[in-house]
N, C-alpha and C. Protein backbone atom coordinates (compact mmCIF):
# COMPACT_ATOMS: atom_id res chain seq x y z
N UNK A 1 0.85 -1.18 0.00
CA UNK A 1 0.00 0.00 0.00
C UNK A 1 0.89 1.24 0.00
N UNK A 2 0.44 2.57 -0.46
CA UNK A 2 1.09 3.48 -0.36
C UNK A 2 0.41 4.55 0.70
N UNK A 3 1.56 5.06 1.35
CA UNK A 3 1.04 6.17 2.25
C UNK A 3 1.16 7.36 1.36
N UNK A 4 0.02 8.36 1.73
CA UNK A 4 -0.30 9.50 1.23
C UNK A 4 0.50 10.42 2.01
N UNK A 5 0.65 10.38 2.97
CA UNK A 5 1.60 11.37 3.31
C UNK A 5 2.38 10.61 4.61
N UNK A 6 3.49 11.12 4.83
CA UNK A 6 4.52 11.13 5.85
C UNK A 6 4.81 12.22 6.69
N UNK A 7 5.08 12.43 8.08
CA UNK A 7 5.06 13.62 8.82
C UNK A 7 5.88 13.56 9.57
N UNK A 8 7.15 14.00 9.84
CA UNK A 8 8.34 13.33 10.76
C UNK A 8 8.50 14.95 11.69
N UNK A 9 8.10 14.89 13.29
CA UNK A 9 8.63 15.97 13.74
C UNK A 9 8.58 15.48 15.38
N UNK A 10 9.74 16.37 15.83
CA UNK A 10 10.06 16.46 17.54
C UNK A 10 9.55 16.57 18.42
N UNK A 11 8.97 15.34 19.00
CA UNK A 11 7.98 15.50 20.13
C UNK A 11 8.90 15.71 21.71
N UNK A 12 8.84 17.28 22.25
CA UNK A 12 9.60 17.30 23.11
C UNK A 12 9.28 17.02 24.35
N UNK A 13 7.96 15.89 24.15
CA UNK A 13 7.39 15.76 25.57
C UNK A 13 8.07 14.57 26.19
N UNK A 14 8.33 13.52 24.70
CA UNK A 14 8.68 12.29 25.23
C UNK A 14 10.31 12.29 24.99
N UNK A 15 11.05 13.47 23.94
CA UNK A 15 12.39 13.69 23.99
C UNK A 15 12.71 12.48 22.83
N UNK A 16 11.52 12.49 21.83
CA UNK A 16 12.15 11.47 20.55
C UNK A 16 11.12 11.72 19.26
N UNK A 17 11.67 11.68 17.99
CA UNK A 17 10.64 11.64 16.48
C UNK A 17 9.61 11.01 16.60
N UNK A 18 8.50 11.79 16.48
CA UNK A 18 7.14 11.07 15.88
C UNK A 18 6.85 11.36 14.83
N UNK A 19 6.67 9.85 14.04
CA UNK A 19 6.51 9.89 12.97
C UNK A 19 5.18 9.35 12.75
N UNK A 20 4.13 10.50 11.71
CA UNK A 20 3.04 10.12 11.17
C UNK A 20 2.90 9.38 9.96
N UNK A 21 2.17 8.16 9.62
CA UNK A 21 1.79 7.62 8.16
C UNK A 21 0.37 8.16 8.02
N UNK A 22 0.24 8.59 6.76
CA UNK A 22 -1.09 9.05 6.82
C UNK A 22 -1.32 7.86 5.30
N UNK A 23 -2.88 7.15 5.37
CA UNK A 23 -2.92 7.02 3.95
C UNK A 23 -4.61 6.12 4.06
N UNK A 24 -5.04 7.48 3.51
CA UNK A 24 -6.62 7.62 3.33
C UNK A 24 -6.97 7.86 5.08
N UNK A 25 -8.03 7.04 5.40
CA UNK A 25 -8.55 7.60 6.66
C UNK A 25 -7.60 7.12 7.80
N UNK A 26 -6.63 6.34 7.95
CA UNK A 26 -5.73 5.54 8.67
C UNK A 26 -4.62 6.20 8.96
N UNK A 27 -3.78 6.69 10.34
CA UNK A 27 -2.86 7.57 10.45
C UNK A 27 -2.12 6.42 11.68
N UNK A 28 -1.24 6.00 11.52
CA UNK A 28 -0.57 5.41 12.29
C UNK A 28 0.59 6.20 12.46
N UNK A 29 0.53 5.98 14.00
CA UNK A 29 2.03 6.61 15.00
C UNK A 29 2.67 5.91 15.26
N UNK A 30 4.36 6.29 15.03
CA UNK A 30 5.27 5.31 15.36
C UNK A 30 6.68 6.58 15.97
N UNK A 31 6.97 6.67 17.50
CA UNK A 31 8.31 6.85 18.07
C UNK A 31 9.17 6.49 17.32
N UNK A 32 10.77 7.64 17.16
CA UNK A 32 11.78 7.23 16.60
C UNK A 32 12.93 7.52 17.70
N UNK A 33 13.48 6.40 18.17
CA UNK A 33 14.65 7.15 18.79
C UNK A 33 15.89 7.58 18.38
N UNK A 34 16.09 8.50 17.97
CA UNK A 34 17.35 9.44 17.77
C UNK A 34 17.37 10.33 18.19
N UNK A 35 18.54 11.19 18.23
CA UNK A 35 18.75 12.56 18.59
C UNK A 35 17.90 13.44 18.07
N UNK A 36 17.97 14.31 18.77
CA UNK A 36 17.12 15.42 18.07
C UNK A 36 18.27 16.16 17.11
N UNK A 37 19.93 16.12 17.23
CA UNK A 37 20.21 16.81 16.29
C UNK A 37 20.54 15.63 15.34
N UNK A 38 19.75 14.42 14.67
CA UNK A 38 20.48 13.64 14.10
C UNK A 38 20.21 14.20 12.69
N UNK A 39 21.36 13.60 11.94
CA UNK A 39 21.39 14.13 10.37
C UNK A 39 20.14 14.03 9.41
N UNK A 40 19.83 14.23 8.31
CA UNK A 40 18.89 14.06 7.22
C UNK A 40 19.03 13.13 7.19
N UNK A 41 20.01 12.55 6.37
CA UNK A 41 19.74 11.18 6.36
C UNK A 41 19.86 9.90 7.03
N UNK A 42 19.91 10.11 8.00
CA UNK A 42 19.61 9.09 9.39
C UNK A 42 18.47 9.44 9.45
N UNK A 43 18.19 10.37 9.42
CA UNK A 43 16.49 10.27 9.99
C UNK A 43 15.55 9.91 8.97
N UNK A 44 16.02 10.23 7.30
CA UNK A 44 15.33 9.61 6.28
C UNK A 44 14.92 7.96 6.65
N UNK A 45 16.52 7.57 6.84
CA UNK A 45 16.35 6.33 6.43
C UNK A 45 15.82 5.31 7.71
N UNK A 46 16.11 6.19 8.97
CA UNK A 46 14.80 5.60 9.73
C UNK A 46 13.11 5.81 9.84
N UNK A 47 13.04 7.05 8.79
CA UNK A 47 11.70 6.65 8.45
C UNK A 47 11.20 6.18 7.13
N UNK A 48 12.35 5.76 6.40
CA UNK A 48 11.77 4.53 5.24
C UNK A 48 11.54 3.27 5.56
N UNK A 49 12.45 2.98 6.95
CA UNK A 49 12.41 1.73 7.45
C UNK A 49 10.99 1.34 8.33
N UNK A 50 10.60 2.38 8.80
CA UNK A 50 9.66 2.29 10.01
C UNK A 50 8.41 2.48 8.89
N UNK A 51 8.04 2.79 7.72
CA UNK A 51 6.87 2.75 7.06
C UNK A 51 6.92 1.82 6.04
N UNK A 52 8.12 1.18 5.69
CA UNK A 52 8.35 -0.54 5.06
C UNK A 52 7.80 -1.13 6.27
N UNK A 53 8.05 -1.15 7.33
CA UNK A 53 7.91 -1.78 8.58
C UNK A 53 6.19 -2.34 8.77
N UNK A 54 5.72 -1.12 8.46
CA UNK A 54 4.09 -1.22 8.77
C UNK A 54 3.50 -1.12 7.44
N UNK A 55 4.45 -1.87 6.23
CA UNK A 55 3.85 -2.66 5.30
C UNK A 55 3.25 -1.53 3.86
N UNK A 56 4.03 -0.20 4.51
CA UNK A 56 3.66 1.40 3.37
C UNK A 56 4.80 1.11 2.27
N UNK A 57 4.44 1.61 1.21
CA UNK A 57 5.90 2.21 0.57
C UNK A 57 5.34 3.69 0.48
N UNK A 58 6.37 4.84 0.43
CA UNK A 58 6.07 6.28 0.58
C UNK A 58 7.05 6.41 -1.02
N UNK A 59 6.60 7.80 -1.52
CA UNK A 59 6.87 8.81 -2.24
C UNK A 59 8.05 9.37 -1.35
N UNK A 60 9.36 9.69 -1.69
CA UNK A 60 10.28 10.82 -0.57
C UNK A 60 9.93 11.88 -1.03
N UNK A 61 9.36 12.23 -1.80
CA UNK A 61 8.99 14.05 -1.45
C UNK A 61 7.80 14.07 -0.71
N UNK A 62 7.16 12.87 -0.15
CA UNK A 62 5.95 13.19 0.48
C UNK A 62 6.55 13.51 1.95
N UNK A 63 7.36 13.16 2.15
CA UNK A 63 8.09 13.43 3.28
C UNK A 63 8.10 14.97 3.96
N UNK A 64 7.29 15.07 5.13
CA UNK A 64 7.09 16.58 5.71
C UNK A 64 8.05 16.60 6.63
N UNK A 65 8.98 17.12 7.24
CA UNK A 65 9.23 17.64 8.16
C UNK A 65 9.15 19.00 8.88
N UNK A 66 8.59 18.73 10.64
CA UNK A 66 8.29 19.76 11.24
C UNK A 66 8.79 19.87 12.28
């Protein structure tokens, strides 16, 4: 399946990435632990892994970061 959108941003409550899958009415949340200053692409490629994971393939420009 493909996710319609992706949403990767700093939740400073729990001090780690939450990452949104959005695709149609279905939005699954998934925690990332890394740094908050970790690179682009560490953080890409832990969220290509974590939405292969739950069975998405994504678009990378759908990719939001906030």
């Amino acid at each position: 399946m493909h996710a319609d959108r992706v949403e990767l941003s700093w939740d400073a409550g729990k001090s780690n990435w939450l990452l949104k899958i959005e695709a149609g009415e279905e939005v699954i949340r998934r925690h990332c632990v890394l740094p908050q200053g970790a690179d682009e692409q560490t953080l890409r490629t832990a969220v290509e892994k974590a939405v292969a994971d739950e069975g998405y393939e994504m678009d990378p420009m759908s990719l939001v970061r906030r």
